[in-house]
Protein backbone atom coordinates (compact mmCIF):
# COMPACT_ATOMS: atom_id res chain seq x y z
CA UNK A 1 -12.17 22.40 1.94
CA UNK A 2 -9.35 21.01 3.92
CA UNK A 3 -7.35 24.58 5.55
CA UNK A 4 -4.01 23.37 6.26
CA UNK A 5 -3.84 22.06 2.53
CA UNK A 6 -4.80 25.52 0.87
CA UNK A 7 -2.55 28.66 -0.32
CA UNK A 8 -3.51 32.11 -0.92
CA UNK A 9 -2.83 32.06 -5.06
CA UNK A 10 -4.33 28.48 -6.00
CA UNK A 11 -6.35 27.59 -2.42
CA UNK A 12 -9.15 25.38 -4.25
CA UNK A 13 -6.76 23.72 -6.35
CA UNK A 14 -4.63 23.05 -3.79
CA UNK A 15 -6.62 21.49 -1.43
CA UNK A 16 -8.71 19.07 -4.03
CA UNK A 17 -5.12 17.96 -4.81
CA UNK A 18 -4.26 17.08 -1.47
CA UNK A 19 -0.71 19.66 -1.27
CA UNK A 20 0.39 22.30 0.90
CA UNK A 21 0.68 25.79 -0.63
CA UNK A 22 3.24 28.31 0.65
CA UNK A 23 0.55 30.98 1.25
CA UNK A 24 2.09 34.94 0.50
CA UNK A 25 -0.73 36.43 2.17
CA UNK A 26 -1.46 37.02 6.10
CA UNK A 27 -2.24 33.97 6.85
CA UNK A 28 1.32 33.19 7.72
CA UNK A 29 4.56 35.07 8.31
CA UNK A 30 7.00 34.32 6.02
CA UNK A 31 10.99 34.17 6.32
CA UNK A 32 12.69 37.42 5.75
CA UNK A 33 13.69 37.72 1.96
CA UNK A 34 17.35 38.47 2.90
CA UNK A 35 19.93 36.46 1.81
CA UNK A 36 19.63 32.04 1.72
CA UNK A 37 16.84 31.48 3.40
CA UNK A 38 17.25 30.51 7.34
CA UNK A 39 15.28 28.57 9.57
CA UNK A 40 13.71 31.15 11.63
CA UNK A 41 12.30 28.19 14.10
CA UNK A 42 12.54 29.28 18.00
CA UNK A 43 11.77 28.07 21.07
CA UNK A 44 8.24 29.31 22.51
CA UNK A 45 8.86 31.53 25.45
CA UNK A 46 5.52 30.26 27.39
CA UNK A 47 6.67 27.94 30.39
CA UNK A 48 5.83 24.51 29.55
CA UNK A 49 3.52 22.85 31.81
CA UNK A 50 4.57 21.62 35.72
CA UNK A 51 5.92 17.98 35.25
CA UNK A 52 7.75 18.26 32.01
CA UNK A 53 11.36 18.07 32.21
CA UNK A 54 10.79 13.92 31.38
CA UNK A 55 14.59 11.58 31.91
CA UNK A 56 17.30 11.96 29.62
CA UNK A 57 16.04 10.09 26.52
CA UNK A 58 12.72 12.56 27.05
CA UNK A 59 10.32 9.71 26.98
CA UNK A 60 7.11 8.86 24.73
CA UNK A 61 6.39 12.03 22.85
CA UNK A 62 3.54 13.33 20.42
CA UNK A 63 4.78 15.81 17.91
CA UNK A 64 2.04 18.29 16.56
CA UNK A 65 2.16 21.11 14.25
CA UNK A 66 -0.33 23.87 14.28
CA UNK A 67 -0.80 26.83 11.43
CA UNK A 68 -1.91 30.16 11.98
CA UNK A 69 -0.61 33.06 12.63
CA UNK A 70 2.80 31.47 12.09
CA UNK A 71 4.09 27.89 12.69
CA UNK A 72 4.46 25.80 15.76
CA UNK A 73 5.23 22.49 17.09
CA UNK A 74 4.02 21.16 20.30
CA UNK A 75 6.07 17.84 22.06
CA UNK A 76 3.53 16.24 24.30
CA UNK A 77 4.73 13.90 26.57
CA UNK A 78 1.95 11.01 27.00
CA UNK A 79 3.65 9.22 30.08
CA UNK A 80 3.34 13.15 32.35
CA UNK A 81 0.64 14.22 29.47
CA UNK A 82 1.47 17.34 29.37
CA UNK A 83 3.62 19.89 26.81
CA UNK A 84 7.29 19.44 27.31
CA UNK A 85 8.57 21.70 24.65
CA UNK A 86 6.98 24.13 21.98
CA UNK A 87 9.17 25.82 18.78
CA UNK A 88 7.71 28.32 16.40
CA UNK A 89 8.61 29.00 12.80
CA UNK A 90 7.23 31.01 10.17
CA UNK A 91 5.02 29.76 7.38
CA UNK A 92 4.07 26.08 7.25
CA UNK A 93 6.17 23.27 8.18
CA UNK A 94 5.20 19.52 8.99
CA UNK A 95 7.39 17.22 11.64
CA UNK A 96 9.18 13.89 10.06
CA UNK A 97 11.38 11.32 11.49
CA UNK A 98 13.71 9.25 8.98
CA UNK A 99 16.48 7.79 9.77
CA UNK A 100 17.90 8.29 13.19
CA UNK A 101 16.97 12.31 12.90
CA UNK A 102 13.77 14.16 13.30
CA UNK A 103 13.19 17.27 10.83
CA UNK A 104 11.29 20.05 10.22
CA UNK A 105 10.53 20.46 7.13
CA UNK A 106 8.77 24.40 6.37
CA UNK A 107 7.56 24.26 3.15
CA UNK A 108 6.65 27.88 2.69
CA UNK A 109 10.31 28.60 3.23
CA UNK A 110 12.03 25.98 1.43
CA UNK A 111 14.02 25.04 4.46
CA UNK A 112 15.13 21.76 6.03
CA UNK A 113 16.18 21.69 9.81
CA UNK A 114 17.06 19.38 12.10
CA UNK A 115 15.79 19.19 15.41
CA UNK A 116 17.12 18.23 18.88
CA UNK A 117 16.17 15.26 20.44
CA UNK A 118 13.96 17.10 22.59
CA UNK A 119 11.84 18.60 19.37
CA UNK A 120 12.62 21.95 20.80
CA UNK A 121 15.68 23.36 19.01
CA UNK A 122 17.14 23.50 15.94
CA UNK A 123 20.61 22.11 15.59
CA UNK A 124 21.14 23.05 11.26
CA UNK A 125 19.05 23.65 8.48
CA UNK A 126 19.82 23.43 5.17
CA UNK A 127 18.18 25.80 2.01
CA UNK A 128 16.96 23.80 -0.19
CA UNK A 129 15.01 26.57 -2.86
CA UNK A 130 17.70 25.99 -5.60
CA UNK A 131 17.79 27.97 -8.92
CA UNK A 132 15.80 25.48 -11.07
CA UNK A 133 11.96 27.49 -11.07
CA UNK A 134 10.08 26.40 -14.11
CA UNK A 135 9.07 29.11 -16.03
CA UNK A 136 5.33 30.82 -15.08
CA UNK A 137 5.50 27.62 -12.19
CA UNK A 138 5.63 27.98 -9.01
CA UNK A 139 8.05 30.75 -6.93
CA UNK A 140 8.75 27.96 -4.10
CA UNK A 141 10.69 24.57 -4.33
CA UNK A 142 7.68 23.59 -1.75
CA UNK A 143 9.70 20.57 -0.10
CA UNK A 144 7.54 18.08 1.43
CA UNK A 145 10.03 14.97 2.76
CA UNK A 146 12.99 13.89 3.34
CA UNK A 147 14.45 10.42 3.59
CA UNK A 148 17.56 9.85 5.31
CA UNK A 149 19.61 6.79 3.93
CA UNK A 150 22.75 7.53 6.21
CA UNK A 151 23.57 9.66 8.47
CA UNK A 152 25.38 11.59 5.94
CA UNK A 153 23.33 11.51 3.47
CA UNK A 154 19.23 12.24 3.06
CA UNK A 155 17.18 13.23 -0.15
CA UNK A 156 14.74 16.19 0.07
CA UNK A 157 11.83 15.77 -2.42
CA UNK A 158 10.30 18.61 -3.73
CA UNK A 159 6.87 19.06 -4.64
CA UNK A 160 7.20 22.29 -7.36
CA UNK A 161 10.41 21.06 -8.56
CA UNK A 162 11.96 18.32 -10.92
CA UNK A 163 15.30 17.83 -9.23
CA UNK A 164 15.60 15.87 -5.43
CA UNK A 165 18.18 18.16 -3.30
CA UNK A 166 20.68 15.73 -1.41
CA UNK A 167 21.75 17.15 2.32
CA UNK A 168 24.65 15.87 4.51
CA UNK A 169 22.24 15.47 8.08
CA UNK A 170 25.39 15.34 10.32
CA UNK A 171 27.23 19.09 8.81
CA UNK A 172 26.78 21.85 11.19
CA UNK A 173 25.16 24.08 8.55
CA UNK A 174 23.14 27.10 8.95
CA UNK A 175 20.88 27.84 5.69
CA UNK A 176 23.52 25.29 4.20
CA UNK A 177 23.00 24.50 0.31
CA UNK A 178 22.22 20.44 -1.05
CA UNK A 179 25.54 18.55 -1.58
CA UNK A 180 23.90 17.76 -5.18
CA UNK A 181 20.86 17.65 -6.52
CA UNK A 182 19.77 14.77 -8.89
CA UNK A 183 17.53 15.85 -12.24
CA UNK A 184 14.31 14.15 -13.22
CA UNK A 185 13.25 16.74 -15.47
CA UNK A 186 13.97 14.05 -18.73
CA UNK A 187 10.51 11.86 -16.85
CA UNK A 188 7.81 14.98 -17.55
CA UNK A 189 5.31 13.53 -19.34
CA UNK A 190 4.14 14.71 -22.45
CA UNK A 191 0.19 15.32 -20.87
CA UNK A 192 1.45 17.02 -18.21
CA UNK A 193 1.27 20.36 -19.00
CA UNK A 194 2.68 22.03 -15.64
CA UNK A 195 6.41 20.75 -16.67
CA UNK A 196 6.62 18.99 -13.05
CA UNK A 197 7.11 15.66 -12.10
CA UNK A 198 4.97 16.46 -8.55
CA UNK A 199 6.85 14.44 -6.36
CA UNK A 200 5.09 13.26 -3.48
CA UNK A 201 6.67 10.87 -1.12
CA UNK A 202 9.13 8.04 -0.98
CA UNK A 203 10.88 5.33 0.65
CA UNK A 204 14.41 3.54 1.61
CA UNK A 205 14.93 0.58 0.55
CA UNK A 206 18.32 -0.57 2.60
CA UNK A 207 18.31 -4.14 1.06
CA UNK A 208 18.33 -3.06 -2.88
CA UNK A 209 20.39 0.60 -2.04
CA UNK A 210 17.18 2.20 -3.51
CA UNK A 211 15.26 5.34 -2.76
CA UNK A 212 11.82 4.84 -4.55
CA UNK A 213 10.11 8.02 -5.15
CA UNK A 214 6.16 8.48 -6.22
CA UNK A 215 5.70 10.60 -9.28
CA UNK A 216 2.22 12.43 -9.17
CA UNK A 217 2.67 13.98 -12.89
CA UNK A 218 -0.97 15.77 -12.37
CA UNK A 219 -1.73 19.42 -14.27
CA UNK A 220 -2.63 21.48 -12.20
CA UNK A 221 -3.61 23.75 -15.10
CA UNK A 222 -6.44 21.56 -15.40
CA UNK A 223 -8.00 22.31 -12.23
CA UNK A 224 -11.60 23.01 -13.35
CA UNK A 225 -13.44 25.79 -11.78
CA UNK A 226 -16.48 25.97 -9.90
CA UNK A 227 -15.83 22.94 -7.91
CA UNK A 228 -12.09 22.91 -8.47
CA UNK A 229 -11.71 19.52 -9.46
CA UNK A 230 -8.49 17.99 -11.13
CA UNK A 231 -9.33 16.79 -14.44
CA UNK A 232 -8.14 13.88 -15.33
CA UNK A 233 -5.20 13.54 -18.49
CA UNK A 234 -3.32 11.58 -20.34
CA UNK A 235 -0.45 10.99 -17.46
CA UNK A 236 -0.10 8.20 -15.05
CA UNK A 237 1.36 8.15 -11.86
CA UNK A 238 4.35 6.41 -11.36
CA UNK A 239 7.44 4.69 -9.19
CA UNK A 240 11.08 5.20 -9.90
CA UNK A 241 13.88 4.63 -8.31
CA UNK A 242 17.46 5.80 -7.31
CA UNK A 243 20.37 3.97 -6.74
CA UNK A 244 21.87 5.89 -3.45
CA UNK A 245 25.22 4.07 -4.53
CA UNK A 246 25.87 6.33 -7.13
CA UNK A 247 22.38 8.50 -7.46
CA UNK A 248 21.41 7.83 -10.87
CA UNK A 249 17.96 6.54 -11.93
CA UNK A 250 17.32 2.95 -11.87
CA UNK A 251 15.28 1.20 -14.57
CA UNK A 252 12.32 -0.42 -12.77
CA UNK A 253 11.39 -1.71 -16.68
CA UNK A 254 8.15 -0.42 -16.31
CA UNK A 255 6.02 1.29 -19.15
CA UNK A 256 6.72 5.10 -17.60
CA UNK A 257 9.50 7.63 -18.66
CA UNK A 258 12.74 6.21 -17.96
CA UNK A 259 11.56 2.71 -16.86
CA UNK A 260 8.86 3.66 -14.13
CA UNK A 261 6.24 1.73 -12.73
CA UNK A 262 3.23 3.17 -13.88
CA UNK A 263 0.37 2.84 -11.02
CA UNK A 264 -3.66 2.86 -11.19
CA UNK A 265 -4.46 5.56 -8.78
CA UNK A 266 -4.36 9.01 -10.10
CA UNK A 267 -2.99 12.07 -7.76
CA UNK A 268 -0.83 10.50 -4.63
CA UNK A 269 -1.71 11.44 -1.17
CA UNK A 270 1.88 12.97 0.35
CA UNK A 271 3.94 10.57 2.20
CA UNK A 272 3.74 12.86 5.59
CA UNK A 273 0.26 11.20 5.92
CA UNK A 274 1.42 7.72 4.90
CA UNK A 275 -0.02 8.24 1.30
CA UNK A 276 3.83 6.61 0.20
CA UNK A 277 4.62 3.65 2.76
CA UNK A 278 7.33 0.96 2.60
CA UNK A 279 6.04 -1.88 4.11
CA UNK A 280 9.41 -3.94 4.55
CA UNK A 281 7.85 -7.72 5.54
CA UNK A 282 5.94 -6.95 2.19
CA UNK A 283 8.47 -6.50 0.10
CA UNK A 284 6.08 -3.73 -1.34
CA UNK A 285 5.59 -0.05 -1.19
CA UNK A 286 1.86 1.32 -0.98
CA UNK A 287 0.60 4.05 -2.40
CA UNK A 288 -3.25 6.44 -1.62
CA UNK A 289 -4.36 8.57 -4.01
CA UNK A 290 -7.41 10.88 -4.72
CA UNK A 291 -8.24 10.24 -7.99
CA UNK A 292 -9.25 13.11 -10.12
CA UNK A 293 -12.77 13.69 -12.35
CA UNK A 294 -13.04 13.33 -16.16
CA UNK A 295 -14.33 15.74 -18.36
CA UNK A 296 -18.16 14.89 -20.00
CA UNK A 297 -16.99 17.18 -22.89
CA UNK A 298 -19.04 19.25 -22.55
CA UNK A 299 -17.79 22.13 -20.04
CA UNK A 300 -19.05 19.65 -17.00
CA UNK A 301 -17.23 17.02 -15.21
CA UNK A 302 -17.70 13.39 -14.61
CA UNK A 303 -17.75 11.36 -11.42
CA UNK A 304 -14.61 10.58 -8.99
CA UNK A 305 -12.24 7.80 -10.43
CA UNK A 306 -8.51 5.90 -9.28
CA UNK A 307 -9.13 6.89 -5.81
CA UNK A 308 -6.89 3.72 -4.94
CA UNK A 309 -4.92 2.28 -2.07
CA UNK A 310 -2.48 -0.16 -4.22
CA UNK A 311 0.43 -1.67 -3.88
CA UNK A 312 3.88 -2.18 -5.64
CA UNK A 313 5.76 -5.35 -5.44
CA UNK A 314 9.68 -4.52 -5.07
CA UNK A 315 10.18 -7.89 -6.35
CA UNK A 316 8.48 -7.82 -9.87
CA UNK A 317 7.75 -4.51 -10.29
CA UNK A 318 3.87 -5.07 -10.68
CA UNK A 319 0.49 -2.73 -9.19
CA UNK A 320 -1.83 -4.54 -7.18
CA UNK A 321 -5.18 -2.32 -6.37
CA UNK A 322 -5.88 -3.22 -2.65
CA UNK A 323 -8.96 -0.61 -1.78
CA UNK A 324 -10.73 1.03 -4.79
CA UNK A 325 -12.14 3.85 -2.51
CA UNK A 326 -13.88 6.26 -4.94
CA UNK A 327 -17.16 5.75 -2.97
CA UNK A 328 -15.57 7.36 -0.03
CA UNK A 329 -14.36 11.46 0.50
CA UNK A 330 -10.68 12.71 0.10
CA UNK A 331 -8.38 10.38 1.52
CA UNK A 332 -6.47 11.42 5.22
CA UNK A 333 -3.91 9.83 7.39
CA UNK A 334 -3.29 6.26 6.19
CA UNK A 335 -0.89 4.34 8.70
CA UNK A 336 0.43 0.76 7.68
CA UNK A 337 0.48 -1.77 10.82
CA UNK A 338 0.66 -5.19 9.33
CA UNK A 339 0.12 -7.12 6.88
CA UNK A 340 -3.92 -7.05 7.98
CA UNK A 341 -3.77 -3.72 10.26
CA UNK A 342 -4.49 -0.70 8.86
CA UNK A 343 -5.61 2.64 9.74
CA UNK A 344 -7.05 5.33 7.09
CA UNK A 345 -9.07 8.04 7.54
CA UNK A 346 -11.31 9.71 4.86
CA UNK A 347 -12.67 13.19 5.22
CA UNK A 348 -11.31 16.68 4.14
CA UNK A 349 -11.52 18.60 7.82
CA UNK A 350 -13.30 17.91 11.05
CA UNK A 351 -15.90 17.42 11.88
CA UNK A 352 -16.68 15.57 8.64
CA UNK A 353 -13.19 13.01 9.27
CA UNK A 354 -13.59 9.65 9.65
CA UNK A 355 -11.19 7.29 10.53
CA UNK A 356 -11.45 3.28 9.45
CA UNK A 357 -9.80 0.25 10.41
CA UNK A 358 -8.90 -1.94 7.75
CA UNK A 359 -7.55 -5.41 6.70
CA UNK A 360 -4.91 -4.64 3.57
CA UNK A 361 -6.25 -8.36 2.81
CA UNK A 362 -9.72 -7.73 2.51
CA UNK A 363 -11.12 -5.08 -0.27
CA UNK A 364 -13.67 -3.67 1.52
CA UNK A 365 -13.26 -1.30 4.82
CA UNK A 366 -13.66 -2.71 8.04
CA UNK A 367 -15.88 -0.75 10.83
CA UNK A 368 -15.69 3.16 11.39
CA UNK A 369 -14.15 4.38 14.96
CA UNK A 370 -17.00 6.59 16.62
CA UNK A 371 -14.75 9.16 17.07
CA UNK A 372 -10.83 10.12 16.11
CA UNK A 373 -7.94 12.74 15.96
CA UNK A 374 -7.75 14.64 12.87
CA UNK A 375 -4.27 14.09 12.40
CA UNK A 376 -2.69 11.14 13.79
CA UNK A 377 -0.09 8.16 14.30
CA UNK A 378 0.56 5.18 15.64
CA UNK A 379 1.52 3.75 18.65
CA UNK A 380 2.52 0.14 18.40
CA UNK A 381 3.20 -0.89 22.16
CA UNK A 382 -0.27 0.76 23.11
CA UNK A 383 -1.87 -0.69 20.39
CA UNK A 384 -3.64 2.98 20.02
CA UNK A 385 -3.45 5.99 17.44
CA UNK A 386 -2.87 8.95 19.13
CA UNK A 387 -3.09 12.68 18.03
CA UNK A 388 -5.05 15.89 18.24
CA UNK A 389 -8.76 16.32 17.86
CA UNK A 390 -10.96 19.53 16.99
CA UNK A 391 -14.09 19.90 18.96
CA UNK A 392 -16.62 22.34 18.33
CA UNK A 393 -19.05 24.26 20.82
CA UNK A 394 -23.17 23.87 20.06
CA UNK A 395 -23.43 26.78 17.89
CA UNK A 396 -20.73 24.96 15.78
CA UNK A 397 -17.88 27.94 17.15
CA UNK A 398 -14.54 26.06 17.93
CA UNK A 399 -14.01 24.24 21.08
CA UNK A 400 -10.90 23.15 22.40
CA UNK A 401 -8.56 20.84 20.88
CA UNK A 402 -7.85 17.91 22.83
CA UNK A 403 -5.08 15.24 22.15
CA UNK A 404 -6.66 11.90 22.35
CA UNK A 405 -5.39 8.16 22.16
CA UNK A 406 -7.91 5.53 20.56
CA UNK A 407 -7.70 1.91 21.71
CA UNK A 408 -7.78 0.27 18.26
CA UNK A 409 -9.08 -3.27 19.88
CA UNK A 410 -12.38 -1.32 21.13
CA UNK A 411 -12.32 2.12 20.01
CA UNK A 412 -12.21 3.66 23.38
CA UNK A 413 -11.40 7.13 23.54
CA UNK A 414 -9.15 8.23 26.26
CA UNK A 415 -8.43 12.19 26.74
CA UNK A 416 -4.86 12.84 27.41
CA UNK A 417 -4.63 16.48 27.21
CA UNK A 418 -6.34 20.17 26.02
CA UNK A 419 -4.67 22.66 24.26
CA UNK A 420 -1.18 21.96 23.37
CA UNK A 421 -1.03 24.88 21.00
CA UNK A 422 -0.34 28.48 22.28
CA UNK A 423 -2.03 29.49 19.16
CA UNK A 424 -5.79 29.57 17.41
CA UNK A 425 -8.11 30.06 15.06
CA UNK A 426 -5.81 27.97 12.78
CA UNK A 427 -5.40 24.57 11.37
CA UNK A 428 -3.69 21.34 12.32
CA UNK A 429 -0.87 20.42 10.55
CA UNK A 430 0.82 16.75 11.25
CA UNK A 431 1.48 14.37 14.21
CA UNK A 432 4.42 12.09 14.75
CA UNK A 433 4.78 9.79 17.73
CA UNK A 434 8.18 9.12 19.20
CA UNK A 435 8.05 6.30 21.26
């Protein structure tokens, strides 16, 4: 069972559906319950290491989050390869870049804030819990992305929720509220049982002034106990759009509540790990998801199925299944290169990841690397995926955790670093690379 994707009240459920959990336990520290709730992020008082300080644009960096006690990012600079700046923050969090800003986004405190261009301060934040709970759901909005369209204006999705929260980026807020927030509550699905919508991950698309969100529309009320596997129902995952013109919802003309594309796949991966990616020379968006298990009817459950990587043509509208990986564990990190370069990794925690190259063109996987972060991205002038790696001593007790950069041409393994987190005995959250 994959750690960082696991929460104190539903852990099993979470983590076969492929979502972070705000946990309420000790495993994390959460923001005090005083007033809107603040980012509590701050810079790590341990010195960072001799040869840091990088030029004025701060050079190639490798963001990292870490979980365990509480939060924490680690900037690694790969040109001095060392840690040029740390930040801590309560609860879980994950790093993303849209736009021309960087945020972080700490799901167990339903916050949104904007980093420096160093990754080691925060410069606002925005609250973004709202008042719209469903009834018996979920106590936290549980934000998971946001997509910046302007540098005014960015859309927060929210996992628990059925409304997207819109932010002004460039206001000097502290715990400031969403400018608006834009309702999807009329596309719930009869099936779905939860009341949410589940959404996972999106994508800008400048040319049509759309921001095309992925609709997961699981139950997780069907999570079936003793393997915790999501059961599949009568819902279907699905694409819609908004109009960032006027933010209404734009009628794709597809077969799904209010004109969405309805996909194959069955439970998206989130878009933090590439499970939602635009791919722009495309003209498509392409989607991972884990599929979920049928019920035999009778109390037992059936074998894996839509454990796709497909694709939706912006043009017409239309699913295309590219990779029908049910033969293959819980889907990772997928990163997009070109139109035949991919990366995806399959695996629910180390040591038992494994990362693929693959050929969008081809429906079959190409070779395995022999060895890969956990969590990674990519690095298009090095032609390399870089990010942090778990090791583990002989008597299986963890080892330390290196940050690694894999040549994608042969699959050589260079070692660029050890121990970027302050932190252990915790999980690995995200990387980002800045180039």
């Amino acid at each position: 069972m994959r750690a960082r994707n696991v929460c104190i009240l539903h852990a099993m459920a979470c983590a076969f559906l492929g979502i972070f959990c705000a946990c309420d336990g000790d495993d994390v520290t959460l923001a005090p319950d005083a007033g809107p709730p603040k980012s509590d992020a701050t810079v790590d008082q341990t010195a960072p290491d001799a040869g840091d300080a990088g030029d004025a644009t701060f050079g190639p960096r490798l963001a990292m989050t870490y979980l365990a006690t509480h939060g924490e990012i680690a900037s690694f600079a790969t040109q001095s390869q060392a840690v040029a700046s740390r930040l801590s923050f309560p609860g879980y969090g994950v790093v993303q870049r849209s736009g021309s800003d960087t945020f972080l986004v700490e799901t167990s405190a339903d916050v949104i804030a904007k980093l420096d261009g160093a990754l080691g301060s925060v410069t606002a934040s925005w609250s973004v819990a709202g008042t719209d709970a469903i009834d018996g759901g979920e106590s936290y909005a549980d934000p998971v992305q946001v997509i910046e369209t302007a540098a005014n204006k960015a859309y927060v999705l929210r996992f628990n929720r059925n409304a997207i929260a819109v932010i002004d980026p460039s206001a000097a807020a502290d715990a400031g509220a969403p400018a608006s927030m834009i309702d999807l509550s009329s596309l719930v699905q009869g099936a779905d049982g939860d009341g949410v919508v589940d959404m996972v991950g999106g994508a800008y698309d400048a040319t049509r002034h759309r921001v095309y969100v992925v609709l997961g529309n699981v139950d997780i009320g069907t999570v079936q106990p003793p393997s915790y596997a999501l059961l599949c129902v009568a819902t279907h995952m699905t694409l819609v759009a908004i109009d960032t013109t006027n933010d209404t919802l734009v009628n794709l003309g597809g077969s799904g509540p209010g004109g969405g594309v309805v996909l194959n796949g069955y439970n998206p991966q989130m878009a933090y790990y590439g499970g939602v990616t635009l791919d722009a020379a495309g003209d498509r968006i392409l989607v991972v998801s884990f599929g979920c298990n049928p019920s035999d009817g009778d109390g037992g459950i059936g074998a894996i199925q839509q454990r796709f990587v497909e694709a939706v043509s912006l043009a017409s509208n239309t699913t295309t299944t590219l990779l029908d990986a049910t033969s293959q564990d819980d889907p990772n990190v997928f990163r997009y290169i070109d139109a035949t370069h991919a990366i995806i990794q399959f695996g629910d925690f180390a040591p038992y990841i494994t990362t693929y190259a693959w050929d969008p063109t081809q429906s079959t996987l190409g070779p395995a690397f022999a060895t890969g972060p956990d969590v990674f991205d990519y690095d298009p002038a090095g032609a390399r995926i870089l990010g942090p790696q778990s090791t583990f001593a002989q008597d299986g007790g963890a080892g330390p955790t290196n940050v690694i950069a894999v040549a994608l041409g042969d699959g050589g393994v260079t070692v660029l670093g050890q121990n970027p987190f302050v932190q252990s005995a915790g999980y690995l959250g995200n990387a980002v690379y800045f180039p």
